[in-house]
C-alpha atoms as a PDB file:
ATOM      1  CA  UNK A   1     -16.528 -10.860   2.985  1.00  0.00           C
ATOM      2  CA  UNK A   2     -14.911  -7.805   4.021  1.00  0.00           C
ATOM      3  CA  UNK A   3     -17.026  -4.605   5.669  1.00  0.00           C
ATOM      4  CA  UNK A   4     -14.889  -1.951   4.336  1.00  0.00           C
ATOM      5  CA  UNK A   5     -14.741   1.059   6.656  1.00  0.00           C
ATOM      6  CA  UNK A   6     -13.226   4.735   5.948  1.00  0.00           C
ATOM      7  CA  UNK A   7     -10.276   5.958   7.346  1.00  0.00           C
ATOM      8  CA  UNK A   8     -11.073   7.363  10.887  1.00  0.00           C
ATOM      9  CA  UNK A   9      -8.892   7.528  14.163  1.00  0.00           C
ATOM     10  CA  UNK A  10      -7.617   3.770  14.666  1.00  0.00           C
ATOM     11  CA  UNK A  11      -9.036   2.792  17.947  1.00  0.00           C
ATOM     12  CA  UNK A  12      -7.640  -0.326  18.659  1.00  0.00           C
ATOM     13  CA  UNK A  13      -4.415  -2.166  17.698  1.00  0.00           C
ATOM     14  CA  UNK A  14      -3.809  -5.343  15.543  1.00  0.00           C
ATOM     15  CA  UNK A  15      -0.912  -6.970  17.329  1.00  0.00           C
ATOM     16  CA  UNK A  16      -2.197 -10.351  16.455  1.00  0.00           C
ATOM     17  CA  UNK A  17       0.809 -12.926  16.146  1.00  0.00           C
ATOM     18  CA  UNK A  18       0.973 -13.422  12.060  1.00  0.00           C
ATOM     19  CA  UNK A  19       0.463 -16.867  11.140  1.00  0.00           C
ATOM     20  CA  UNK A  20       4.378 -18.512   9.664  1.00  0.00           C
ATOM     21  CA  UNK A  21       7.264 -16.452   9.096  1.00  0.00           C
ATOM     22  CA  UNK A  22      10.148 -18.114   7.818  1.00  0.00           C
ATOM     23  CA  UNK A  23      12.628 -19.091  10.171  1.00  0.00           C
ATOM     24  CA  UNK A  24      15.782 -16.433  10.855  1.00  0.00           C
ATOM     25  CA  UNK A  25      19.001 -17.530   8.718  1.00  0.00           C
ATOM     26  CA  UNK A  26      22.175 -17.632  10.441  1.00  0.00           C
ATOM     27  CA  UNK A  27      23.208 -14.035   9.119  1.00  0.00           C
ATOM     28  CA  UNK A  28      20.047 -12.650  10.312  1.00  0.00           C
ATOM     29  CA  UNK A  29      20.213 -10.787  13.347  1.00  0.00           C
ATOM     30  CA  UNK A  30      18.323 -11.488  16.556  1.00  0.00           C
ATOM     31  CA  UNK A  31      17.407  -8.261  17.921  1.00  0.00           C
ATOM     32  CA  UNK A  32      17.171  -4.858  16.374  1.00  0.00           C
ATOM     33  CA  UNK A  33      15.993  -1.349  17.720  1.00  0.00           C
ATOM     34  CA  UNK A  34      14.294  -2.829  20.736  1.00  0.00           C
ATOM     35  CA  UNK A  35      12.530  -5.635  19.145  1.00  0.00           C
ATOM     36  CA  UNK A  36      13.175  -9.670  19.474  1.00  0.00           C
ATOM     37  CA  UNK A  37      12.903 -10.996  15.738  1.00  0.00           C
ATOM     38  CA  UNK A  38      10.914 -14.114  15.613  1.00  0.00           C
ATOM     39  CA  UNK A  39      11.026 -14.562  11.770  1.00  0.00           C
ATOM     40  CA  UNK A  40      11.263 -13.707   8.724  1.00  0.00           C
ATOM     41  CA  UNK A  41       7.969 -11.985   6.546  1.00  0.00           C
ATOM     42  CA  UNK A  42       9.602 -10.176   3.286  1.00  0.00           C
ATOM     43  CA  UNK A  43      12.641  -9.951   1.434  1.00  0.00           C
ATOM     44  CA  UNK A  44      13.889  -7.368  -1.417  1.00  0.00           C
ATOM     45  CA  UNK A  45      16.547  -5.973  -3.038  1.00  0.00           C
ATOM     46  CA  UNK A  46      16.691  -3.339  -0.731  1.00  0.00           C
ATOM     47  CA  UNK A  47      16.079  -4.986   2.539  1.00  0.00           C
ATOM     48  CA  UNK A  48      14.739  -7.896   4.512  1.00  0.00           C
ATOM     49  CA  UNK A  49      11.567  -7.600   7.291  1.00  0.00           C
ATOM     50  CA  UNK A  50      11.396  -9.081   9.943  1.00  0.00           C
ATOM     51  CA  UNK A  51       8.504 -10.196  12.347  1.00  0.00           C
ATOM     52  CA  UNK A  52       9.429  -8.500  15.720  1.00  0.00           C
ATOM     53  CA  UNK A  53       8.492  -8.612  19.173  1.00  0.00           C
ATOM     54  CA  UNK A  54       9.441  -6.014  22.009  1.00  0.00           C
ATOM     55  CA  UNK A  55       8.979  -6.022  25.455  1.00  0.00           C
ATOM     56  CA  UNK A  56       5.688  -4.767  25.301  1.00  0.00           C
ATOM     57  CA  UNK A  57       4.262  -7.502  23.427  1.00  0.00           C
ATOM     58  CA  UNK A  58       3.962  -5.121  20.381  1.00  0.00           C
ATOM     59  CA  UNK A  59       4.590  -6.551  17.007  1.00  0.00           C
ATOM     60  CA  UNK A  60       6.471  -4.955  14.515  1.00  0.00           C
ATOM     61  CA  UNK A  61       7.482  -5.067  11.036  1.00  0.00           C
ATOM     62  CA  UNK A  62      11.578  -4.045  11.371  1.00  0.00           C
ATOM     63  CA  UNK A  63      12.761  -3.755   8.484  1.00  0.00           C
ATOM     64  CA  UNK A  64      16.434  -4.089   7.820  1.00  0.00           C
ATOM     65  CA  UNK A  65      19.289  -2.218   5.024  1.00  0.00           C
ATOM     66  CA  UNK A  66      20.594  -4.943   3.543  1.00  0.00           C
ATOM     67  CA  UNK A  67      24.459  -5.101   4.716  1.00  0.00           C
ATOM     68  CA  UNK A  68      25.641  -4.560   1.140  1.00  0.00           C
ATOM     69  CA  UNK A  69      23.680  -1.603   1.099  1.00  0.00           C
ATOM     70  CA  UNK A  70      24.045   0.927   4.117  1.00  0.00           C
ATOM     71  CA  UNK A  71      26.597   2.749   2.726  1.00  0.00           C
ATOM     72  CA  UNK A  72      24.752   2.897  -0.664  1.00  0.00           C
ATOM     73  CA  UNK A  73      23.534   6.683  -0.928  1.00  0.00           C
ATOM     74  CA  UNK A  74      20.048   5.697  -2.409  1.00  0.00           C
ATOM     75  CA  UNK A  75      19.026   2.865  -0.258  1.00  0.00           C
ATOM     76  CA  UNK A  76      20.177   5.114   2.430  1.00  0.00           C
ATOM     77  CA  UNK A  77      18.042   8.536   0.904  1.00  0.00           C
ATOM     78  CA  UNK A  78      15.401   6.069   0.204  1.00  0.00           C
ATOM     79  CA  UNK A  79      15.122   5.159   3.806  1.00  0.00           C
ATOM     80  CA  UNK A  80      14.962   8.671   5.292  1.00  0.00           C
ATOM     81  CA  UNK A  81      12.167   9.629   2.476  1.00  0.00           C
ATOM     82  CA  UNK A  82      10.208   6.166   4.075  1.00  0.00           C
ATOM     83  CA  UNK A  83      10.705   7.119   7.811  1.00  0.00           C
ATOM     84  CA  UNK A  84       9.736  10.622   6.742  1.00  0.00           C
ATOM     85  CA  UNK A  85       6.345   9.762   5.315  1.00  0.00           C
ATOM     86  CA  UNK A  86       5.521   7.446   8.127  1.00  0.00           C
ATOM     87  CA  UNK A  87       6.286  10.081  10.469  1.00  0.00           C
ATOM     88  CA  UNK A  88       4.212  12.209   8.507  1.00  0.00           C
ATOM     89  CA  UNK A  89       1.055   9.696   8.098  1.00  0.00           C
ATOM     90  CA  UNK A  90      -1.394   9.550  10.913  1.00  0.00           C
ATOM     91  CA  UNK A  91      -1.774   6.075  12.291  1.00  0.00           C
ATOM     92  CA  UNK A  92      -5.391   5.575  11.071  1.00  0.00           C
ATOM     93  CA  UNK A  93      -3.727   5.597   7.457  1.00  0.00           C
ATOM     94  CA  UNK A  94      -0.640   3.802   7.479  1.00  0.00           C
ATOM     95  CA  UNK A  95       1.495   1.471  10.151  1.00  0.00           C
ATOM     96  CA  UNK A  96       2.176   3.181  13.134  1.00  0.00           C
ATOM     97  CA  UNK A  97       5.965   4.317  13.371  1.00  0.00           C
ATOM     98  CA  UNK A  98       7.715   2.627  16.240  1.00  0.00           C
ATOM     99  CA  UNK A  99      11.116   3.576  16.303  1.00  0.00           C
ATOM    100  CA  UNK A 100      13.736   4.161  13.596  1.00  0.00           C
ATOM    101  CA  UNK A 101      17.329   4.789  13.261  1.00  0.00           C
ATOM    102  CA  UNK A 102      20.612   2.809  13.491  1.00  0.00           C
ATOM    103  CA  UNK A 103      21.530   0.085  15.571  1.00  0.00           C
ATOM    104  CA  UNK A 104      24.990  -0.888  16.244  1.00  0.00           C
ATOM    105  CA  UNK A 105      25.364  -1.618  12.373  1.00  0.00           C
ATOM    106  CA  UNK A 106      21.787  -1.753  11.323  1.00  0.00           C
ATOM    107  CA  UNK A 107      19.756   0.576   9.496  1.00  0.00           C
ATOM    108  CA  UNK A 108      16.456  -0.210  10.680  1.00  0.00           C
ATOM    109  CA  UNK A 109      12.421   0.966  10.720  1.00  0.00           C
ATOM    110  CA  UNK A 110      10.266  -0.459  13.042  1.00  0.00           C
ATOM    111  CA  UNK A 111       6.180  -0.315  12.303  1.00  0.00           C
ATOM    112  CA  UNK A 112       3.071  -2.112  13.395  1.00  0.00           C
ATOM    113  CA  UNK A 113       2.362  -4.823  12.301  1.00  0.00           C
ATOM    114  CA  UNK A 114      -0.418  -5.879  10.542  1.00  0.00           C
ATOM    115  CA  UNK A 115      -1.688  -8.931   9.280  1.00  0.00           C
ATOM    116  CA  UNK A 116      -4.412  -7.980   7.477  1.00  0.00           C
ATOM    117  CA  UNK A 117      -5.951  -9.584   4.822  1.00  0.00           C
ATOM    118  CA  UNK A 118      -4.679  -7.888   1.519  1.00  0.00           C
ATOM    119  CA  UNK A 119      -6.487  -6.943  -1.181  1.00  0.00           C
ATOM    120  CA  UNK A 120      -4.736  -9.577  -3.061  1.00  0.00           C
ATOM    121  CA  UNK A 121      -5.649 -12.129  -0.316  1.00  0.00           C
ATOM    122  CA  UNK A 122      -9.160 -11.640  -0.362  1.00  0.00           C
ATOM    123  CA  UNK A 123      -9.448 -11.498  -4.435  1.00  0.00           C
ATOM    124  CA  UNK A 124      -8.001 -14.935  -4.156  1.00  0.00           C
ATOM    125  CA  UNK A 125     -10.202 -16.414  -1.632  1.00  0.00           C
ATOM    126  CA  UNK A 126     -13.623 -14.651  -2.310  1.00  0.00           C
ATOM    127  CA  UNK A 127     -13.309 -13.276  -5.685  1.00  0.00           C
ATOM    128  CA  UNK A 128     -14.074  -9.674  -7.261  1.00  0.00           C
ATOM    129  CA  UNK A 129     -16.340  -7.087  -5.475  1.00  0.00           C
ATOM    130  CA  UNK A 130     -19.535  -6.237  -6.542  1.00  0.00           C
ATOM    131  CA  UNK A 131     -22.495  -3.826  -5.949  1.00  0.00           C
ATOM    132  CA  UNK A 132     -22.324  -2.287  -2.291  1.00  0.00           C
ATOM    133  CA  UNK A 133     -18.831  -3.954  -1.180  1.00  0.00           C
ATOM    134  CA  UNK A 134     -17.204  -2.420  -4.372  1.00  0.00           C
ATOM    135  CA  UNK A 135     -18.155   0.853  -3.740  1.00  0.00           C
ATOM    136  CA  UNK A 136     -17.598   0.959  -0.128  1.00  0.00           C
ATOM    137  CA  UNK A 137     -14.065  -0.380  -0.985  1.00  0.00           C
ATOM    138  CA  UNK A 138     -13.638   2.101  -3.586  1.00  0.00           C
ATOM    139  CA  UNK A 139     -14.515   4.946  -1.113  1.00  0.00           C
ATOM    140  CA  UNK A 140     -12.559   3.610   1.201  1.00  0.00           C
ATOM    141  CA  UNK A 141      -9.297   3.267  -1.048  1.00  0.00           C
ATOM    142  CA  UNK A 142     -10.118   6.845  -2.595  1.00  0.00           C
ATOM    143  CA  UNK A 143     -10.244   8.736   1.231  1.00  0.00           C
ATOM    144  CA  UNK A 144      -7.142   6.989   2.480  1.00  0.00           C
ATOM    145  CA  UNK A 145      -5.264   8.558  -0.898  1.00  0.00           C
ATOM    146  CA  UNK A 146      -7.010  11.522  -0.313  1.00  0.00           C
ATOM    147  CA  UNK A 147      -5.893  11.876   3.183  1.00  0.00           C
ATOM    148  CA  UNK A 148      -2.250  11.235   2.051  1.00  0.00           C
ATOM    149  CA  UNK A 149      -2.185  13.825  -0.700  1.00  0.00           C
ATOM    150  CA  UNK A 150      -3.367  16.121   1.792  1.00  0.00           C
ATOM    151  CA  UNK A 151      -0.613  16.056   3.451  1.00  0.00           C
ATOM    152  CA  UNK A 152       1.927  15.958   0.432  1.00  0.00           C
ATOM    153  CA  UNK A 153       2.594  12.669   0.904  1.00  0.00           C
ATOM    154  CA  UNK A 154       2.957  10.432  -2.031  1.00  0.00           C
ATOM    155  CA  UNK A 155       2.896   6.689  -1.584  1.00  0.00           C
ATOM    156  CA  UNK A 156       4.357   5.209  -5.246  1.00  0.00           C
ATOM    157  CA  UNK A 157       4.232   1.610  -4.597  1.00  0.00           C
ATOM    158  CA  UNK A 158      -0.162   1.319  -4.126  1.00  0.00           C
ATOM    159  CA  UNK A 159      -0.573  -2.226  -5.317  1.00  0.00           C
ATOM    160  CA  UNK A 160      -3.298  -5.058  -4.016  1.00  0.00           C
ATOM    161  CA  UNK A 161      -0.734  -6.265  -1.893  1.00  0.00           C
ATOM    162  CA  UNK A 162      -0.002  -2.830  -0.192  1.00  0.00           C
ATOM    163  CA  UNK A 163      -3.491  -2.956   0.750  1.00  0.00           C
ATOM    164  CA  UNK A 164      -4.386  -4.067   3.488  1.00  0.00           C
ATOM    165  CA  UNK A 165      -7.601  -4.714   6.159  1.00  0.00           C
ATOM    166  CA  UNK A 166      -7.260  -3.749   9.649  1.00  0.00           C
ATOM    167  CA  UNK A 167      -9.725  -3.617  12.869  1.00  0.00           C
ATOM    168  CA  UNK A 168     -13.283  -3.962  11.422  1.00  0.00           C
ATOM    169  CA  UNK A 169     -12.188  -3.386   7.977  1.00  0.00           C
ATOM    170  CA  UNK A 170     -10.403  -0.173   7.939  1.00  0.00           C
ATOM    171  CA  UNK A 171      -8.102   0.580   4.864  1.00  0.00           C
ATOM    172  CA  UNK A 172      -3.986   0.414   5.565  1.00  0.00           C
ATOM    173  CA  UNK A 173      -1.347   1.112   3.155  1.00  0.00           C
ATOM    174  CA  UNK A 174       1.718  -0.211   3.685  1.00  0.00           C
ATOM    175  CA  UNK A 175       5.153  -0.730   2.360  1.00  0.00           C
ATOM    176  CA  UNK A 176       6.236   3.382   1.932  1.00  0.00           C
ATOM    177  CA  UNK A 177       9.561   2.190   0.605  1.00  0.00           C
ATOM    178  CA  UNK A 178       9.428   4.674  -2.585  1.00  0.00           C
ATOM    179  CA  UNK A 179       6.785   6.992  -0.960  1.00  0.00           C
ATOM    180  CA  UNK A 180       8.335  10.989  -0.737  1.00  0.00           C
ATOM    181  CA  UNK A 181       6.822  14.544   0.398  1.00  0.00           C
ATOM    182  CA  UNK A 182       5.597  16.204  -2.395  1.00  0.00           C
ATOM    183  CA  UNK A 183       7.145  14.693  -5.633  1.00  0.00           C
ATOM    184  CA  UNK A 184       4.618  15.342  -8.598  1.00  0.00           C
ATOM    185  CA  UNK A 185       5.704  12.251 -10.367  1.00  0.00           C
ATOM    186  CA  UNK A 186       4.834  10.125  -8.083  1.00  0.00           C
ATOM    187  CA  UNK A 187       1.725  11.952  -7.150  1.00  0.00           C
ATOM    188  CA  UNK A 188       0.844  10.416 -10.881  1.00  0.00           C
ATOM    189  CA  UNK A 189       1.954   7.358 -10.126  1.00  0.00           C
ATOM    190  CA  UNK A 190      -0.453   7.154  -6.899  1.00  0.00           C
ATOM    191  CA  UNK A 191      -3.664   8.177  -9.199  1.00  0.00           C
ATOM    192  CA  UNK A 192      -3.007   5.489 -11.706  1.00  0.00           C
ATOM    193  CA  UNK A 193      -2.292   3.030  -8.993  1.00  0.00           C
ATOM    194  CA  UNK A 194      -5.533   3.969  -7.195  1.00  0.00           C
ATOM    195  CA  UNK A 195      -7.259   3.597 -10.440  1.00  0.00           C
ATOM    196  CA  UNK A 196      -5.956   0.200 -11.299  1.00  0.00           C
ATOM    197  CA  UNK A 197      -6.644  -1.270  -7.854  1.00  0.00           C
ATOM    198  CA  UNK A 198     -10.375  -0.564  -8.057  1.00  0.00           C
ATOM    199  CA  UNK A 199     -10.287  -1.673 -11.229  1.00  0.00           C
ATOM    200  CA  UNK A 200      -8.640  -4.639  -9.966  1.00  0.00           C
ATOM    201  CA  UNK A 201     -11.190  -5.395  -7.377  1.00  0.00           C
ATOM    202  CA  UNK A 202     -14.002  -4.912  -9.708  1.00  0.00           C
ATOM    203  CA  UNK A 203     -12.771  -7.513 -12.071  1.00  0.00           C
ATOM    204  CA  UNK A 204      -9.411  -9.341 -10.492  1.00  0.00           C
ATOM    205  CA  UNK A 205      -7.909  -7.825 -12.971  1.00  0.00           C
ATOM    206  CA  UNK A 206      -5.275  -5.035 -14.124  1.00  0.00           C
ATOM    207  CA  UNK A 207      -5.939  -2.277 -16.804  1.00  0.00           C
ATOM    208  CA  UNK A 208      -3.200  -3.618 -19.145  1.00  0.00           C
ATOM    209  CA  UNK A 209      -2.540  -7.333 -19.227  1.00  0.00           C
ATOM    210  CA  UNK A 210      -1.766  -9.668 -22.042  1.00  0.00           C
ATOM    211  CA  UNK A 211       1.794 -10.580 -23.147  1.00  0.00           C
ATOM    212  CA  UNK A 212       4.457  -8.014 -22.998  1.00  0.00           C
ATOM    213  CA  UNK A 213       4.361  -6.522 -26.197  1.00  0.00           C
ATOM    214  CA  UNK A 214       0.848  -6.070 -25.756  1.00  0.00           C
ATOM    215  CA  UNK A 215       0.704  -4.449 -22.355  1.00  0.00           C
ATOM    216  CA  UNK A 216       3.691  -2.262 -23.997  1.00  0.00           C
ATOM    217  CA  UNK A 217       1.282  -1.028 -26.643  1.00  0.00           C
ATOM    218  CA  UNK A 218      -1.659  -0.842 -24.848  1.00  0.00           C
ATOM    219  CA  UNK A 219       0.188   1.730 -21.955  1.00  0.00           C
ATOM    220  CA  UNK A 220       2.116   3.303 -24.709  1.00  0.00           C
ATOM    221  CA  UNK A 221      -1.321   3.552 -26.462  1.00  0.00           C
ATOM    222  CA  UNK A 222      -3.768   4.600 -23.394  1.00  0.00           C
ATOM    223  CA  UNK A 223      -6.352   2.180 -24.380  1.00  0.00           C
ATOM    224  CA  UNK A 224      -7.003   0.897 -20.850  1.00  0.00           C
ATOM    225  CA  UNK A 225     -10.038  -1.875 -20.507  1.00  0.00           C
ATOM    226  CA  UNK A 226     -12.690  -0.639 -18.247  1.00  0.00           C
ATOM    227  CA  UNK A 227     -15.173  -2.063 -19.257  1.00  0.00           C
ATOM    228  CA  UNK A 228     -15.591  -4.093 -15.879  1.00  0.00           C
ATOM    229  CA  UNK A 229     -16.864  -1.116 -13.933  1.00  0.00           C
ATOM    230  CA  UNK A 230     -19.350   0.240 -13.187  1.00  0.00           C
ATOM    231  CA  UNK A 231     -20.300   2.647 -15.986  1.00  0.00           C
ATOM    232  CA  UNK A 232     -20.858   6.018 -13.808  1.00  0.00           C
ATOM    233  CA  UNK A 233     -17.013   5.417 -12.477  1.00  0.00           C
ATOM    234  CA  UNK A 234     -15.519   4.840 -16.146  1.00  0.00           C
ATOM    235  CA  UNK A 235     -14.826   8.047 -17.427  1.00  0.00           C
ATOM    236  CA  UNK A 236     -13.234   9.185 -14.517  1.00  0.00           C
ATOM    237  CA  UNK A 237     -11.285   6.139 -13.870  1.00  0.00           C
ATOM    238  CA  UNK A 238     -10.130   5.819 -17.240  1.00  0.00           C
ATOM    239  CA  UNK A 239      -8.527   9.174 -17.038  1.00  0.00           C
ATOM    240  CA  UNK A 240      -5.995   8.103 -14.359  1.00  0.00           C
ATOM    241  CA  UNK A 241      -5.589   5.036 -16.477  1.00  0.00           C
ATOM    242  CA  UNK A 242      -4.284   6.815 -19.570  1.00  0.00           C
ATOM    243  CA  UNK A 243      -0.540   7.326 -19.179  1.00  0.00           C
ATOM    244  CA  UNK A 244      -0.475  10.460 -21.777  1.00  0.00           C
ATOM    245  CA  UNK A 245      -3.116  12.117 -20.511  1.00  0.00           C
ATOM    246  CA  UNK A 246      -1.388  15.909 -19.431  1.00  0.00           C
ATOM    247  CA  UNK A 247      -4.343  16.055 -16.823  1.00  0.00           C
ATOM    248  CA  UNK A 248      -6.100  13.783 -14.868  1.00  0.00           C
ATOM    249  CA  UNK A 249      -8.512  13.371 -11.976  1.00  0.00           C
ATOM    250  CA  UNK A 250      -6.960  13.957  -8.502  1.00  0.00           C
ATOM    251  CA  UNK A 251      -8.101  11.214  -5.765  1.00  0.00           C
ATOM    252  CA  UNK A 252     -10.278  13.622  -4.447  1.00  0.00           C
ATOM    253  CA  UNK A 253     -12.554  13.745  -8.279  1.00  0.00           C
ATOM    254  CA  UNK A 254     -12.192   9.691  -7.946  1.00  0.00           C
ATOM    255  CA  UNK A 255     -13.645  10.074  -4.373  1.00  0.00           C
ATOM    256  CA  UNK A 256     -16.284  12.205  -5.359  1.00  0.00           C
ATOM    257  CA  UNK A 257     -17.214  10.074  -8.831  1.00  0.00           C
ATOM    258  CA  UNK A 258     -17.456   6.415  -6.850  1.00  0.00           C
ATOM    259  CA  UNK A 259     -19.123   8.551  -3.751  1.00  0.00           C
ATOM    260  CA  UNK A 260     -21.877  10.257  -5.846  1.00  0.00           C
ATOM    261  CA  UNK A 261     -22.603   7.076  -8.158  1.00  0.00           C
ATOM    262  CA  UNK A 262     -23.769   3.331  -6.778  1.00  0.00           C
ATOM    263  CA  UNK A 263     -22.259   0.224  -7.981  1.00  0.00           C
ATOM    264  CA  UNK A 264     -24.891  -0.171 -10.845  1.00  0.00           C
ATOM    265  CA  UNK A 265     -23.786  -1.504 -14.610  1.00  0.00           C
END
């Protein structure tokens, strides 16, 4: 299992070779912004990362506009807003910024690399926290979002996935495709997303599930299932869960409610 840690100053780099990417197509480029691309690791509407590799022996994440795409005025907007908040985020919270910008015809954003595991990755293997682990995750996930607020930075996309393990299990978020400076709606978004991926390592599980209709309801209704946490945290927690709710917790009152309580039923 994981030793979660809180987010300090990152004091050593994860450069670590990742472990498959899919082989380049023969539209993919070879080389952007300074970096050799060995593979592919993620595709999307939007764009398609790459596993790079510059000179330095420094691997990246470069991710690449789509060719359909660069002169779309979103996708483009979208991109500034990411390079923005990773230029904004301190390295010991997010991927460290390499290099962005245009090159030749590419749009392009090169980061570190990390390979983590997830949060998703280690659910699968090991299963749902418990006791000490859960709430030294949960502190953990709660300072980094903290941290980010701080600085008006608001991620929109915080999902197991998007979290991710790093030198001697420090906290990463990753993937600031949506994130922006200061936008209040997502600032919302980020509090119910912090919620749910406790939540989520708690029990493996999300606050709404069940068919469509149902999840429909249930968010429509703000009836979120907590019942897998511990009960000091659910009050709190169910707050950020409830999509009506005018008011709820900032990540700072979930830091302080999973600081000041232990892990117990």
């Amino acid at each position: 299992m994981v030793n979660f840690q809180g987010s300090q100053e990152q004091t050593e780099q994860q450069n670590t070779p990742p472990v498959g990417p899919v082989p380049l197509e023969t539209t993919d480029p070879t080389s952007v912004g300074g970096f050799e691309l060995l593979g592919r690791i993620g595709t999307g509407r939007q764009a398609v990362v790459y596993l790079g590799r510059n000179n330095r022996g420094e691997s990246a994440a470069v991710k690449v506009l789509r060719a359909e795409r660069r002169d779309d005025r979103r996708s483009l907007e979208a991109f500034e807003r990411e390079v923005e908040a990773l230029g904004l985020a301190p390295d010991s919270l997010s991927p460290r910024l390499y290099s962005a910008g245009w090159d030749g015809e590419h749009r392009y954003t090169a980061a570190e690399y990390l390979t983590g595991p997830s949060l998703e990755e280690l659910m699968q293997a090991d299963g749902p926290l418990g006791g000490a682990e859960l709430r030294q995750f949960a502190v953990s996930i709660s300072q980094l979002v903290v941290r980010l607020h701080r600085l008006r930075i608001h991620h929109g996309d915080i999902k197991p996935r998007h979290v991710i393990t790093g030198p001697g299990g420090r906290l990463f978020l990753i993937d600031f495709g949506v994130a922006a400076i200061g936008d209040s709606a997502l600032r919302r978004r980020d509090l119910f997303s912090l919620a749910s991926v406790i939540l989520y390592a708690a029990g493996g599980r999300f606050p709404y599930e069940g068919t469509p209709l149902e999840i429909s309801t249930r968010t429509m209704g703000g009836r979120p299932d907590v019942g897998v946490l511990p009960k000091p945290w659910r009050d709190t927690l169910r707050k950020c869960l409830e999509p009506n709710r005018r008011f709820c917790p900032s990540a700072a009152g979930v830091l302080r409610t999973v600081g000041r309580y232990g892990s117990w039923a």
